[in-house]
Structure formats: structure tokens, C-alpha cells
PDB file of N, CA and C in Angstrom:
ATOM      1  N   UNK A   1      12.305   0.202  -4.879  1.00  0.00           N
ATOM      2  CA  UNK A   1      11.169   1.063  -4.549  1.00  0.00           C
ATOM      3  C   UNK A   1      11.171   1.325  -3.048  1.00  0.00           C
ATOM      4  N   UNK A   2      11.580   2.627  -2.634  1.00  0.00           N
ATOM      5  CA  UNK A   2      11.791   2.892  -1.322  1.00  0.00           C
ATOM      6  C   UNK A   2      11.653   4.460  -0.771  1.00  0.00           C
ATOM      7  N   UNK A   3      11.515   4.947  -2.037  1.00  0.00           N
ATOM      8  CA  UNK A   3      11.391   6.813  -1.612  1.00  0.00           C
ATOM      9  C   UNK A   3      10.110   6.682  -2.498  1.00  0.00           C
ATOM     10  N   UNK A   4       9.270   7.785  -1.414  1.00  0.00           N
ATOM     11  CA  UNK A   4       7.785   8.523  -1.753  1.00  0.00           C
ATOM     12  C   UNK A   4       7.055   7.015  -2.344  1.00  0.00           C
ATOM     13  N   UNK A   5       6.846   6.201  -1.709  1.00  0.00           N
ATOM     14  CA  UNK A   5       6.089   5.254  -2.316  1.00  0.00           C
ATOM     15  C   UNK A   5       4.485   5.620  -1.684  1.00  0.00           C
ATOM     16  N   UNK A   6       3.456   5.469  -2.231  1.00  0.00           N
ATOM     17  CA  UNK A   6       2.375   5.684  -1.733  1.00  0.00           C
ATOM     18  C   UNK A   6       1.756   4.568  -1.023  1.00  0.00           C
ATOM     19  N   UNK A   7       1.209   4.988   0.356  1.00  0.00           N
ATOM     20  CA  UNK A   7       0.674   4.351   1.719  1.00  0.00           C
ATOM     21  C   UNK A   7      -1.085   4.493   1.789  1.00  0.00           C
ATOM     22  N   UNK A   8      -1.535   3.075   1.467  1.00  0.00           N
ATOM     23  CA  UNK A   8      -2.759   2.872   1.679  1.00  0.00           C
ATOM     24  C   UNK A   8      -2.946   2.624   3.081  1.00  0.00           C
ATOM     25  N   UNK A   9      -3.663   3.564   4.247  1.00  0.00           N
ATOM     26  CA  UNK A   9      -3.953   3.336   5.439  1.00  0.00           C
ATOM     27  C   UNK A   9      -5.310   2.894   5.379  1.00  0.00           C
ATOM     28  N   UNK A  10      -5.002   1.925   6.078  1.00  0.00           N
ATOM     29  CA  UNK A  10      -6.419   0.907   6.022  1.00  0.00           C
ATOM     30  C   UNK A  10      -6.371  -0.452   6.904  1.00  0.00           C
ATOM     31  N   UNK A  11      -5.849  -1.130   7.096  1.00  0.00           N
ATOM     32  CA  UNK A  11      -5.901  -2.672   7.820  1.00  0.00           C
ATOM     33  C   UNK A  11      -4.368  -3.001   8.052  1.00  0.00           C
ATOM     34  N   UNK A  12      -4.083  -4.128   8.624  1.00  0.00           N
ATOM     35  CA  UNK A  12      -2.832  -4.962   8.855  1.00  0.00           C
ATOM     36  C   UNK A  12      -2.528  -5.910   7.754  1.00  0.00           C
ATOM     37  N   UNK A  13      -1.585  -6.021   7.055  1.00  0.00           N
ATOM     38  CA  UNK A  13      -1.089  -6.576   5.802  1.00  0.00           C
ATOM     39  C   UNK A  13       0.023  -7.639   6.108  1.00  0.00           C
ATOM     40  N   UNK A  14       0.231  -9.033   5.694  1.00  0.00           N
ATOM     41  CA  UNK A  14       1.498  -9.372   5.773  1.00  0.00           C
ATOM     42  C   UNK A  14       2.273 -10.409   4.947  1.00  0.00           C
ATOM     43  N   UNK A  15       3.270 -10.321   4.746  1.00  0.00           N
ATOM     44  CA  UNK A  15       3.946 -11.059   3.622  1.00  0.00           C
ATOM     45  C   UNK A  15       3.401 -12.743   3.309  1.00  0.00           C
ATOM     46  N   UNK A  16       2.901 -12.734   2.238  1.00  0.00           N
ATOM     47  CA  UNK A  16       2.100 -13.602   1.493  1.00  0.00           C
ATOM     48  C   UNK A  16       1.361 -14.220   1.672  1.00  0.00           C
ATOM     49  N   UNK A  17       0.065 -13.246   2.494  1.00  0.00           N
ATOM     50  CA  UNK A  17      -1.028 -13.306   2.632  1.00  0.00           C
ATOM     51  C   UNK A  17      -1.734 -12.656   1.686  1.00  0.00           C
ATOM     52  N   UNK A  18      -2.775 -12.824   0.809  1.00  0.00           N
ATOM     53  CA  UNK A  18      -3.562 -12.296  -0.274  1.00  0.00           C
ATOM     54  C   UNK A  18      -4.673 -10.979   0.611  1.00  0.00           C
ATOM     55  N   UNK A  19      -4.339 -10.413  -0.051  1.00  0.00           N
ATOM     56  CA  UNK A  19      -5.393  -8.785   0.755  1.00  0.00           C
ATOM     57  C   UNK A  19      -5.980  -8.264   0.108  1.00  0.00           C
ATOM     58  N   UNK A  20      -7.622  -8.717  -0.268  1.00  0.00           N
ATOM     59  CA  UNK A  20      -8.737  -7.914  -1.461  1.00  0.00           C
ATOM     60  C   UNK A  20      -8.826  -6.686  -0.695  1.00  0.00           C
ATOM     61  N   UNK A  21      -8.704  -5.784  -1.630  1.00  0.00           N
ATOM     62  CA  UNK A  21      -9.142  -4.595  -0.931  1.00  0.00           C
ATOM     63  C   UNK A  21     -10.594  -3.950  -2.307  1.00  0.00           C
ATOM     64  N   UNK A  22     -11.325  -3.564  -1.673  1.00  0.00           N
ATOM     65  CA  UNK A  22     -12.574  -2.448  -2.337  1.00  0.00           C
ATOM     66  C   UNK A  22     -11.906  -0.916  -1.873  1.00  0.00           C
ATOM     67  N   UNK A  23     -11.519  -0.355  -3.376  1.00  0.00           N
ATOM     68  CA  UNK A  23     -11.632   1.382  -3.383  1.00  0.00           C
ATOM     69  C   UNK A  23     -12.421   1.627  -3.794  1.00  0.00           C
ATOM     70  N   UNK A  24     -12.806   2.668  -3.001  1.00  0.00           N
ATOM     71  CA  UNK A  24     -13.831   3.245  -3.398  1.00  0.00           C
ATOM     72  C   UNK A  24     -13.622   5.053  -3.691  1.00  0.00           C
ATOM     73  N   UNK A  25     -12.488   5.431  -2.341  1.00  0.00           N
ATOM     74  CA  UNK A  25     -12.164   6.839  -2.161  1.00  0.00           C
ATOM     75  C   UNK A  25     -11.735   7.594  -3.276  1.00  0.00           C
ATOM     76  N   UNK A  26     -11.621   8.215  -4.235  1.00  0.00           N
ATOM     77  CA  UNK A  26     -11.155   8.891  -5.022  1.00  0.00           C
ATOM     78  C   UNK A  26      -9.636   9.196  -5.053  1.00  0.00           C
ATOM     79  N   UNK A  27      -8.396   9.399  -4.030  1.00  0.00           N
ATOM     80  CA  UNK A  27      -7.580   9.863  -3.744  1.00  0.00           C
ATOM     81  C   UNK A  27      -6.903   8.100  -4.054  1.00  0.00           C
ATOM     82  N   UNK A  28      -7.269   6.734  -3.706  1.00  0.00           N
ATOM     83  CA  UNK A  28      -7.207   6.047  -3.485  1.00  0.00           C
ATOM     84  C   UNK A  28      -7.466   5.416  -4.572  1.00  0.00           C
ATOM     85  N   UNK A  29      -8.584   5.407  -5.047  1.00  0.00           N
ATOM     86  CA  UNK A  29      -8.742   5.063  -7.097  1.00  0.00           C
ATOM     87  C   UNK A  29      -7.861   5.761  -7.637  1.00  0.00           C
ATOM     88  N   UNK A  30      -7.079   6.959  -7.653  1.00  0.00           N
ATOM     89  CA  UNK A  30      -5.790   7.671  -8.497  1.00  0.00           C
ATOM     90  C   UNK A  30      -4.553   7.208  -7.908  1.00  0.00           C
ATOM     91  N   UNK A  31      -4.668   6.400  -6.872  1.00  0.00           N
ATOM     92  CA  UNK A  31      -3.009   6.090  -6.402  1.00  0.00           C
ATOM     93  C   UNK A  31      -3.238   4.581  -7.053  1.00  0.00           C
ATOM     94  N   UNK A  32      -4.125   3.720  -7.045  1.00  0.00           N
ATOM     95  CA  UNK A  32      -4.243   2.523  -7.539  1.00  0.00           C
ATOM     96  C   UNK A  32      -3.882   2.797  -9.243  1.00  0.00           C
ATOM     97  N   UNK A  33      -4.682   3.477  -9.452  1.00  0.00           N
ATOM     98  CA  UNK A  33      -3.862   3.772 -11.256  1.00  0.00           C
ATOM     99  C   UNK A  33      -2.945   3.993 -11.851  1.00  0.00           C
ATOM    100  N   UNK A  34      -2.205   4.679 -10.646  1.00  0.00           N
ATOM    101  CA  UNK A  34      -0.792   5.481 -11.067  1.00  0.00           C
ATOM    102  C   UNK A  34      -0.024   3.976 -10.242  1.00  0.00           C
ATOM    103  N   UNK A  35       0.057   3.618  -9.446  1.00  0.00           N
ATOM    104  CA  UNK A  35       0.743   2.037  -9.449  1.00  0.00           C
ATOM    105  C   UNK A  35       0.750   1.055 -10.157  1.00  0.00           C
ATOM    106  N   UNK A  36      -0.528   1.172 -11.462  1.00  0.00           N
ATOM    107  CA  UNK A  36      -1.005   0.070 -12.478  1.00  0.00           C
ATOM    108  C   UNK A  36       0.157   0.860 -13.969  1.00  0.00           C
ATOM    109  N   UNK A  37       0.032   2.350 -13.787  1.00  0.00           N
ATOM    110  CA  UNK A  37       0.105   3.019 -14.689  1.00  0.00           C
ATOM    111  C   UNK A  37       2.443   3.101 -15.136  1.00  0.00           C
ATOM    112  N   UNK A  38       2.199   2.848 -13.924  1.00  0.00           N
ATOM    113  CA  UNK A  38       3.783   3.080 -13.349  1.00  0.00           C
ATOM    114  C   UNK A  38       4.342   1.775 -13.936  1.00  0.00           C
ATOM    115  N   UNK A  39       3.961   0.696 -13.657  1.00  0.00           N
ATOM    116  CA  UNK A  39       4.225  -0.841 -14.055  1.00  0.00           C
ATOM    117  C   UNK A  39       5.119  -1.155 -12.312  1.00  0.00           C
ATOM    118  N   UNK A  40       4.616  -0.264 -11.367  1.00  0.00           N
ATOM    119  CA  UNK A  40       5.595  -0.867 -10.473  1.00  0.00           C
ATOM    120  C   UNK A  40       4.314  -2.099  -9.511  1.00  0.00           C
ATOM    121  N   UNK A  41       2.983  -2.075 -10.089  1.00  0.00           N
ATOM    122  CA  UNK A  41       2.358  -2.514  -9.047  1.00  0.00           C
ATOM    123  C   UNK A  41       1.987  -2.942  -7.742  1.00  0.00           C
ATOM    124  N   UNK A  42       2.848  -1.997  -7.482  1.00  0.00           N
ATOM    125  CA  UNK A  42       3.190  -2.220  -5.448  1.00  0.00           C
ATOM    126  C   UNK A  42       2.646  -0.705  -4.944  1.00  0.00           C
ATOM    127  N   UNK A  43       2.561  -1.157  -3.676  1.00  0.00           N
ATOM    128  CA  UNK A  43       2.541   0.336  -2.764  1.00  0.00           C
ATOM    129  C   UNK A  43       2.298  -0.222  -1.175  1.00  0.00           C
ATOM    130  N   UNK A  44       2.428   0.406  -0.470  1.00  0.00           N
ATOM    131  CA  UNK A  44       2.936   0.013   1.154  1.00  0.00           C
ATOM    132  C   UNK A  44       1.086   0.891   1.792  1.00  0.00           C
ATOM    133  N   UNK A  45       1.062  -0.889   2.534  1.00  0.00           N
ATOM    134  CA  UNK A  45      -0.314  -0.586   3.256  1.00  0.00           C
ATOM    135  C   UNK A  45       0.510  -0.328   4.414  1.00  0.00           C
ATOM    136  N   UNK A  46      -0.670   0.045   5.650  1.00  0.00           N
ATOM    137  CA  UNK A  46       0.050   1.065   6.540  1.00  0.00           C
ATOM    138  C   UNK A  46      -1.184   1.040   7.739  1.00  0.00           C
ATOM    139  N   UNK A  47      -1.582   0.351   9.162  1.00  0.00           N
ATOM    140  CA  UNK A  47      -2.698   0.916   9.846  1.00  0.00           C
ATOM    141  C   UNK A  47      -2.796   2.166  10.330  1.00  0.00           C
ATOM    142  N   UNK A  48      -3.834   2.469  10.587  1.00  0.00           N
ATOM    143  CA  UNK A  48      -3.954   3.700  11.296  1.00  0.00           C
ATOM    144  C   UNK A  48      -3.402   4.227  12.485  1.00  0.00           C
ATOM    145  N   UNK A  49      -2.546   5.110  12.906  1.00  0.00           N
ATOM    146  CA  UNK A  49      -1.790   5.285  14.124  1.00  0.00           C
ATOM    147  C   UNK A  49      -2.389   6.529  14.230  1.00  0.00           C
ATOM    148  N   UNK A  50      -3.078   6.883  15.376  1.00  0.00           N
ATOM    149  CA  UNK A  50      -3.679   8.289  15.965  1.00  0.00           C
ATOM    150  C   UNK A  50      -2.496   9.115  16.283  1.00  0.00           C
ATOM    151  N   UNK A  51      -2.657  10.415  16.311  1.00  0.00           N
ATOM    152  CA  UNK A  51      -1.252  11.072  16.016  1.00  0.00           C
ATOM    153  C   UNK A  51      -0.084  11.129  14.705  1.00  0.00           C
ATOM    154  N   UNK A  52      -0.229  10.268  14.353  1.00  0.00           N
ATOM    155  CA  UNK A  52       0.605  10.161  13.083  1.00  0.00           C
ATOM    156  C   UNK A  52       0.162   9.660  11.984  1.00  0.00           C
ATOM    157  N   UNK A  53      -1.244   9.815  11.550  1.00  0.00           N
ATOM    158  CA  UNK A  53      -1.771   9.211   9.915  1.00  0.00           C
ATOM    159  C   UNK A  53      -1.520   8.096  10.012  1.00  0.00           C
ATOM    160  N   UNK A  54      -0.327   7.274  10.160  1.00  0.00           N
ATOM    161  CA  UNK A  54      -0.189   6.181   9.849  1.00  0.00           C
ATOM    162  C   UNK A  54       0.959   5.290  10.858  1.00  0.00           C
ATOM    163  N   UNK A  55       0.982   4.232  10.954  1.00  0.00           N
ATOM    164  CA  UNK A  55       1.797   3.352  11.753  1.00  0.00           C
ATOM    165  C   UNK A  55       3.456   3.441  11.066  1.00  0.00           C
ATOM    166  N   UNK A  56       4.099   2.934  11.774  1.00  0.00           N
ATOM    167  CA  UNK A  56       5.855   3.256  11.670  1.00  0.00           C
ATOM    168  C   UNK A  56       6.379   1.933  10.983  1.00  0.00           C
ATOM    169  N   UNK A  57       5.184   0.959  10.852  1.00  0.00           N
ATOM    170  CA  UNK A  57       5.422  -0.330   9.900  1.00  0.00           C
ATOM    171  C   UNK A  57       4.396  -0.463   9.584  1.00  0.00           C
ATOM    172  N   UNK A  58       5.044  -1.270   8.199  1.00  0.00           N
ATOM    173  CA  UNK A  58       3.660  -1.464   7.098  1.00  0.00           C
ATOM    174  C   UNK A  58       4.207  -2.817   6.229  1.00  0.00           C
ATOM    175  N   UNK A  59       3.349  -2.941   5.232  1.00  0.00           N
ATOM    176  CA  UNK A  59       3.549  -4.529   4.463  1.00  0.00           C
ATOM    177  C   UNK A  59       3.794  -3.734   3.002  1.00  0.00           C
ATOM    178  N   UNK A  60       4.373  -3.688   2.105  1.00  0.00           N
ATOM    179  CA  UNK A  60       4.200  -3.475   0.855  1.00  0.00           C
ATOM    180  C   UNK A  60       3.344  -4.846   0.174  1.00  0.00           C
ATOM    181  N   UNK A  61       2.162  -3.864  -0.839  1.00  0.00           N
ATOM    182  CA  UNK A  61       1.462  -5.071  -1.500  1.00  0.00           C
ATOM    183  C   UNK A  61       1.831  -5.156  -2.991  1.00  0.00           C
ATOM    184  N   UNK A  62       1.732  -5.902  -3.875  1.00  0.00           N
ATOM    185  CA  UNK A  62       1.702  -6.159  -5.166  1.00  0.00           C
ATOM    186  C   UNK A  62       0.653  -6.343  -5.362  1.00  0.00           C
ATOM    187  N   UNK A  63       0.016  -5.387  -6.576  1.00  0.00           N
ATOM    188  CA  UNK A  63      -1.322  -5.857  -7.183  1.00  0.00           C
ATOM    189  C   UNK A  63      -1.406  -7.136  -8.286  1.00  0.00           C
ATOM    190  N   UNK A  64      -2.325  -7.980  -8.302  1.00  0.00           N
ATOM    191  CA  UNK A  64      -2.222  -8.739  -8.796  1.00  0.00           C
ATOM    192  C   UNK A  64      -3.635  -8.701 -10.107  1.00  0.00           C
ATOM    193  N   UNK A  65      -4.414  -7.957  -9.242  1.00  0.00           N
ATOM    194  CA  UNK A  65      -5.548  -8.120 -10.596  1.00  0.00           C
ATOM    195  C   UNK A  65      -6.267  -6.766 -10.440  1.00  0.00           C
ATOM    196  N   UNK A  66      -7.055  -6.066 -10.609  1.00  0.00           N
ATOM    197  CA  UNK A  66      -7.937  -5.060 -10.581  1.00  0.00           C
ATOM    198  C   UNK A  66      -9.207  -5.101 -11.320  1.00  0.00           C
ATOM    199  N   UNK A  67     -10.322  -5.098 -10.965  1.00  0.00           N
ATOM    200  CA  UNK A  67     -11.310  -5.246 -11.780  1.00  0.00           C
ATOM    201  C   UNK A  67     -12.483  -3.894 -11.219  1.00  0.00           C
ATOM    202  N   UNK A  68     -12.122  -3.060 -12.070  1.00  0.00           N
ATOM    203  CA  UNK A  68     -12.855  -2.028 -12.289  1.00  0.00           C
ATOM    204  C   UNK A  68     -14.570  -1.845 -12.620  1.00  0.00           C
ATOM    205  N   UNK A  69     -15.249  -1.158 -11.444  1.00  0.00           N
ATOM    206  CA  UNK A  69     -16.610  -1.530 -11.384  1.00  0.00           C
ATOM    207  C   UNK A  69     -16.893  -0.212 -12.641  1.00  0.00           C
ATOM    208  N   UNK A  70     -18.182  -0.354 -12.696  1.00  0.00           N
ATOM    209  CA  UNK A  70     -19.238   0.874 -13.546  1.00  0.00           C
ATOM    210  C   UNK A  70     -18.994   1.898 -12.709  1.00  0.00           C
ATOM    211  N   UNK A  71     -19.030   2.157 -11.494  1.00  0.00           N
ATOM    212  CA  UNK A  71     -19.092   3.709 -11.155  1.00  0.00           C
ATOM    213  C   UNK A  71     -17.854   3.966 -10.480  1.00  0.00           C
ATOM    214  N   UNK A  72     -16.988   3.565 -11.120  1.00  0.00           N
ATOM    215  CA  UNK A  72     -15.162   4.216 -10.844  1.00  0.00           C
ATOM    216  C   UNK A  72     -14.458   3.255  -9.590  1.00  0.00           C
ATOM    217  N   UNK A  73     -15.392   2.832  -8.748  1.00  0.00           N
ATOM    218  CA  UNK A  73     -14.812   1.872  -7.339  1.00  0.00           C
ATOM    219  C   UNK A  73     -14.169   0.642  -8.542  1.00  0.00           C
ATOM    220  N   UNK A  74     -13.245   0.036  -7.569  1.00  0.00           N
ATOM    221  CA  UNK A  74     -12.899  -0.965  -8.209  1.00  0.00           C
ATOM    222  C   UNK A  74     -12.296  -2.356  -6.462  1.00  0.00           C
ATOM    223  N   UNK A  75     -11.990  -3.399  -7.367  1.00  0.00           N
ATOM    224  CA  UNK A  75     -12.174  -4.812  -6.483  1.00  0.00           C
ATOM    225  C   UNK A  75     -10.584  -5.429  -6.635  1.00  0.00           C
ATOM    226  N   UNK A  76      -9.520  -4.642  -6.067  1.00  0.00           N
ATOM    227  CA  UNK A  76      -8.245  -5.020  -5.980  1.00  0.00           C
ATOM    228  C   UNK A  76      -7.937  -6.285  -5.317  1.00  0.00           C
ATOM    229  N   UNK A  77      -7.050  -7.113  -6.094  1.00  0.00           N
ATOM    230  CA  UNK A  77      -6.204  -8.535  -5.797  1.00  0.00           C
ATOM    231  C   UNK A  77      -5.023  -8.291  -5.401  1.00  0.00           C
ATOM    232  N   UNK A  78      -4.608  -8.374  -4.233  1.00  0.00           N
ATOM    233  CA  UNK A  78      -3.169  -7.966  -3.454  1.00  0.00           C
ATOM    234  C   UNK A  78      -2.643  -8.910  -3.092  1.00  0.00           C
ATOM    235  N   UNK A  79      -1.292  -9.270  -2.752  1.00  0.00           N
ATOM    236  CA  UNK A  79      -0.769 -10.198  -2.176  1.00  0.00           C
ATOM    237  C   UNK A  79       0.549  -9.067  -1.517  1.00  0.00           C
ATOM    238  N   UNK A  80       0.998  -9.891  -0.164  1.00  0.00           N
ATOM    239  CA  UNK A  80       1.738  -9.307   0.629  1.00  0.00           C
ATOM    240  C   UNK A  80       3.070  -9.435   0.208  1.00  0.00           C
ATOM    241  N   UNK A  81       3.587  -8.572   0.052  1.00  0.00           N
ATOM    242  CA  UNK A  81       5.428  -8.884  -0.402  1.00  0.00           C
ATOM    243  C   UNK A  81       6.866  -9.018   1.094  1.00  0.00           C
ATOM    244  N   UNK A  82       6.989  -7.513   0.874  1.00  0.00           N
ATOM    245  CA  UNK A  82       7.498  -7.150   2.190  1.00  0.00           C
ATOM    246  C   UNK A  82       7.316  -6.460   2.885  1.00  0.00           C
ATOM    247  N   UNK A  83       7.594  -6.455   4.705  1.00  0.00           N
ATOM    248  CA  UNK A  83       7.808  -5.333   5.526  1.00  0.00           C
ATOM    249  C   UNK A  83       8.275  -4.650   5.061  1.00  0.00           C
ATOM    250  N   UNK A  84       8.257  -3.298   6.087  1.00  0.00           N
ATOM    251  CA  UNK A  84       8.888  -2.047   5.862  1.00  0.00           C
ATOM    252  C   UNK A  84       9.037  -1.299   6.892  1.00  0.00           C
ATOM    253  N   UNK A  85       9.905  -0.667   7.630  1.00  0.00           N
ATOM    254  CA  UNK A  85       9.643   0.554   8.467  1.00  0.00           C
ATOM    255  C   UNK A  85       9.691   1.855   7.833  1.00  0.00           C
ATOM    256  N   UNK A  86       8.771   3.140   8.198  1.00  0.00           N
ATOM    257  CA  UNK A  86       8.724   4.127   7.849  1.00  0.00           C
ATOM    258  C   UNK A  86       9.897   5.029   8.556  1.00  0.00           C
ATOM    259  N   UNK A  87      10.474   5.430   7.318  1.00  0.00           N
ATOM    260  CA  UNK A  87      11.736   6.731   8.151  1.00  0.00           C
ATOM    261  C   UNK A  87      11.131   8.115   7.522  1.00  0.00           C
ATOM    262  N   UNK A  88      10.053   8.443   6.781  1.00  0.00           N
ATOM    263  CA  UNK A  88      10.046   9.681   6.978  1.00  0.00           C
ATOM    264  C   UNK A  88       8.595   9.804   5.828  1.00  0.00           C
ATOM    265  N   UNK A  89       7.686  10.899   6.283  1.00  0.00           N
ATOM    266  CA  UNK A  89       5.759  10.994   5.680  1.00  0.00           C
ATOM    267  C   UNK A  89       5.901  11.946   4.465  1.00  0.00           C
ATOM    268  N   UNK A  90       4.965  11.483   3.919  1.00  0.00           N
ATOM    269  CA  UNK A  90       4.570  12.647   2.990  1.00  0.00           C
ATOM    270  C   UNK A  90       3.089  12.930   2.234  1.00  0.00           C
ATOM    271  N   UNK A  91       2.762  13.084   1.339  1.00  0.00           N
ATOM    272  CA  UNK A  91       1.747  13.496   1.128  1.00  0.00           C
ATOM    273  C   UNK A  91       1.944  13.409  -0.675  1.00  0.00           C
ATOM    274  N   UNK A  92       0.634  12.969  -1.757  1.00  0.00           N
ATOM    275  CA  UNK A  92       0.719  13.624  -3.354  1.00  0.00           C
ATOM    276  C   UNK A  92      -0.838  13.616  -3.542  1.00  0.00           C
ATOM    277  N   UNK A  93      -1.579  14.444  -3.800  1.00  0.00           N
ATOM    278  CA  UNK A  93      -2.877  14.534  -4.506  1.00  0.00           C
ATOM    279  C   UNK A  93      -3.591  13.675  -3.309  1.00  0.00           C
ATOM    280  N   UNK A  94      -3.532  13.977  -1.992  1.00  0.00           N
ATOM    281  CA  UNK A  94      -4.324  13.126  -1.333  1.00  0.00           C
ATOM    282  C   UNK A  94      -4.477  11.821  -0.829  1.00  0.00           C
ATOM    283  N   UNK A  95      -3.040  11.514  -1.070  1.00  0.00           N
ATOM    284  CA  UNK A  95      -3.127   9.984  -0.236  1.00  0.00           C
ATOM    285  C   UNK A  95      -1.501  10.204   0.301  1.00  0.00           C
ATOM    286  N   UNK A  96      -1.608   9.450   1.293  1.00  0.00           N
ATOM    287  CA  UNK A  96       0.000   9.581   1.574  1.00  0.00           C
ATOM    288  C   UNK A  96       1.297   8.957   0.952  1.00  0.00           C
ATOM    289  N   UNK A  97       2.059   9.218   1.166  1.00  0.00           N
ATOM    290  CA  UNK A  97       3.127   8.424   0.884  1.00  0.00           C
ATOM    291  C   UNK A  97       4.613   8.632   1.819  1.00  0.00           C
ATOM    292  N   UNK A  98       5.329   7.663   2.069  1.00  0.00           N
ATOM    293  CA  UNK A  98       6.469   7.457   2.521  1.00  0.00           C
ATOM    294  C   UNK A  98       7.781   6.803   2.039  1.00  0.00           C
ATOM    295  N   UNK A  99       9.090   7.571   2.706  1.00  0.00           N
ATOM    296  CA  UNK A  99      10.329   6.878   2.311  1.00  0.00           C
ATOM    297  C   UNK A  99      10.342   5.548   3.063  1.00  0.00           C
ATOM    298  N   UNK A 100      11.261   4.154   3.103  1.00  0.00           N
ATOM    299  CA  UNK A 100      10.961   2.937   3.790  1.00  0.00           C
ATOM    300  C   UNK A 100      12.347   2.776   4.137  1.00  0.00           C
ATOM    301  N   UNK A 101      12.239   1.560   4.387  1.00  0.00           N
ATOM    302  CA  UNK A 101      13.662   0.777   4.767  1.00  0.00           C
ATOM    303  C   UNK A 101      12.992  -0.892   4.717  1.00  0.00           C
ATOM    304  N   UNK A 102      13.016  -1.448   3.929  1.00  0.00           N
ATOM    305  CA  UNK A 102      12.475  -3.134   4.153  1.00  0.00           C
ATOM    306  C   UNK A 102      13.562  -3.845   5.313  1.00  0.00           C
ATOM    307  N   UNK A 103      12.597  -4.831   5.995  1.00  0.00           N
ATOM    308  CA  UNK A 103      13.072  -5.319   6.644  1.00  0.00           C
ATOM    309  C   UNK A 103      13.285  -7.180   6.817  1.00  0.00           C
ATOM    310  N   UNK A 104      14.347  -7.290   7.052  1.00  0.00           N
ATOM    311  CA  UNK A 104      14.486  -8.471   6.333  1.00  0.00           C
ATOM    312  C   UNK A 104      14.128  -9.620   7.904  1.00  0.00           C
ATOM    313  N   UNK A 105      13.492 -10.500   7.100  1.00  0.00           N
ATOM    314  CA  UNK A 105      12.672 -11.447   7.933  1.00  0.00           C
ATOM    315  C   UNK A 105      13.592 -12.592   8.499  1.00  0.00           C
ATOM    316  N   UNK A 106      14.131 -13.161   9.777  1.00  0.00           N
ATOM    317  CA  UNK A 106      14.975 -14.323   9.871  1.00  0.00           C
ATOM    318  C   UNK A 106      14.026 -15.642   9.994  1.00  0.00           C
ATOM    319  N   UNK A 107      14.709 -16.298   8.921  1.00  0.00           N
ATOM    320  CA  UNK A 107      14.329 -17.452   9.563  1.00  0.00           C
ATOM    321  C   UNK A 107      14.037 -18.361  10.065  1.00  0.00           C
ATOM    322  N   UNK A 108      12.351 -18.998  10.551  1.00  0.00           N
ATOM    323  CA  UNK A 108      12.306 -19.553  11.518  1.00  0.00           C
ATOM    324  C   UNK A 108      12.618 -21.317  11.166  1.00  0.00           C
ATOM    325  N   UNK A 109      13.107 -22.364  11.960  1.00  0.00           N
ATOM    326  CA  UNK A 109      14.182 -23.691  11.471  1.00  0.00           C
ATOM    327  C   UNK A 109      13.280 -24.738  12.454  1.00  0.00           C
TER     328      UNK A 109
END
């Protein structure tokens, strides 16, 4: 999973740290579905970078639970997988999305 993956811009994310997130946005409740719907349950969080929608690194998350309120918001269970750098933006029905490159972590002894 590495072309057009969809980018939740929102906070700093990082590998296997647990990240509740509340949707509420509409554009953002249809990208959460279509990641549930897909069976890939991932998608690449991303902070906000002025000038560019979004930052040039991000965390890909795995959903782990979703619990869907009465009026369409719902109470997402995330956990952090991997980095990523962004090589190139895009856009589907209102939320973004990007091609990646994961980046592999050395480590620390």
C-alpha cells in the first residue's frame, strides 16, 4: 500500500503508539469506510504544513476498532504502523491522498 493512499491531516502519529481519533467531518467518515470497506484498514496521518495541505512525512495508521455513534461521527482505535515520506499529493471526494515511500527505522542497541 503505497500509491493514492488516503491522508488524514490532523495531529503527529508514530509507530506503535495507539491514536483515538473522533470523525466527525463527512469527507473523513467516507475515507474511514472505504478503508474498513477495502479490508486494507490503514491510511497515512499527515500534520498540517501551511503551503502544502499537508507535511512531507506522515505515520500510516491501522484501524483497529470503530465504533460508530447515532449521528454518523464515529470513535476510531488506531495504532501507529509505519513512517512514510510523501513523493507526490492528490485529492478523491474530499480528503486527500498520497503516493509514499516507507521508511525504514534503524535500530537503536
Amino acid at each position: 500500500l503505497t500509491k493514492n493512499i488516503p491522508i488524514f491531516v490532523c495531529t503527529m502519529s508514530f509507530p506503535g503508539i495507539p491514536c483515538p481519533l473522533h470523525v466527525f467531518e463527512p469527507r473523513y467518515r467516507l475515507m474511514i469506510r472505504r478503508c474498513q470497506e477495502s479490508g486494507s484498514r490503514r491510511f497515512g496521518m499527515c500534520i498540517y504544513e501551511h503551503g502544502k495541505s499537508f507535511a512531507d512525512y506522515g505515520c500510516m495508521l491501522e484501524i483497529r476498532q470503530v465504533e460508530l455513534l447515532a449521528d454518523g461521527r464515529s470513535l476510531v482505535d488506531t495504532i501507529g504502523r509505519q513512517r512514510f515520506r510523501v513523493l507526490s499529493r492528490g485529492h478523491r471526494d474530499g480528503y486527500h491522498t498520497a503516493d509514499v515511500e516507507y521508511l525504514e527505522d534503524k535500530k537503536v542497541r
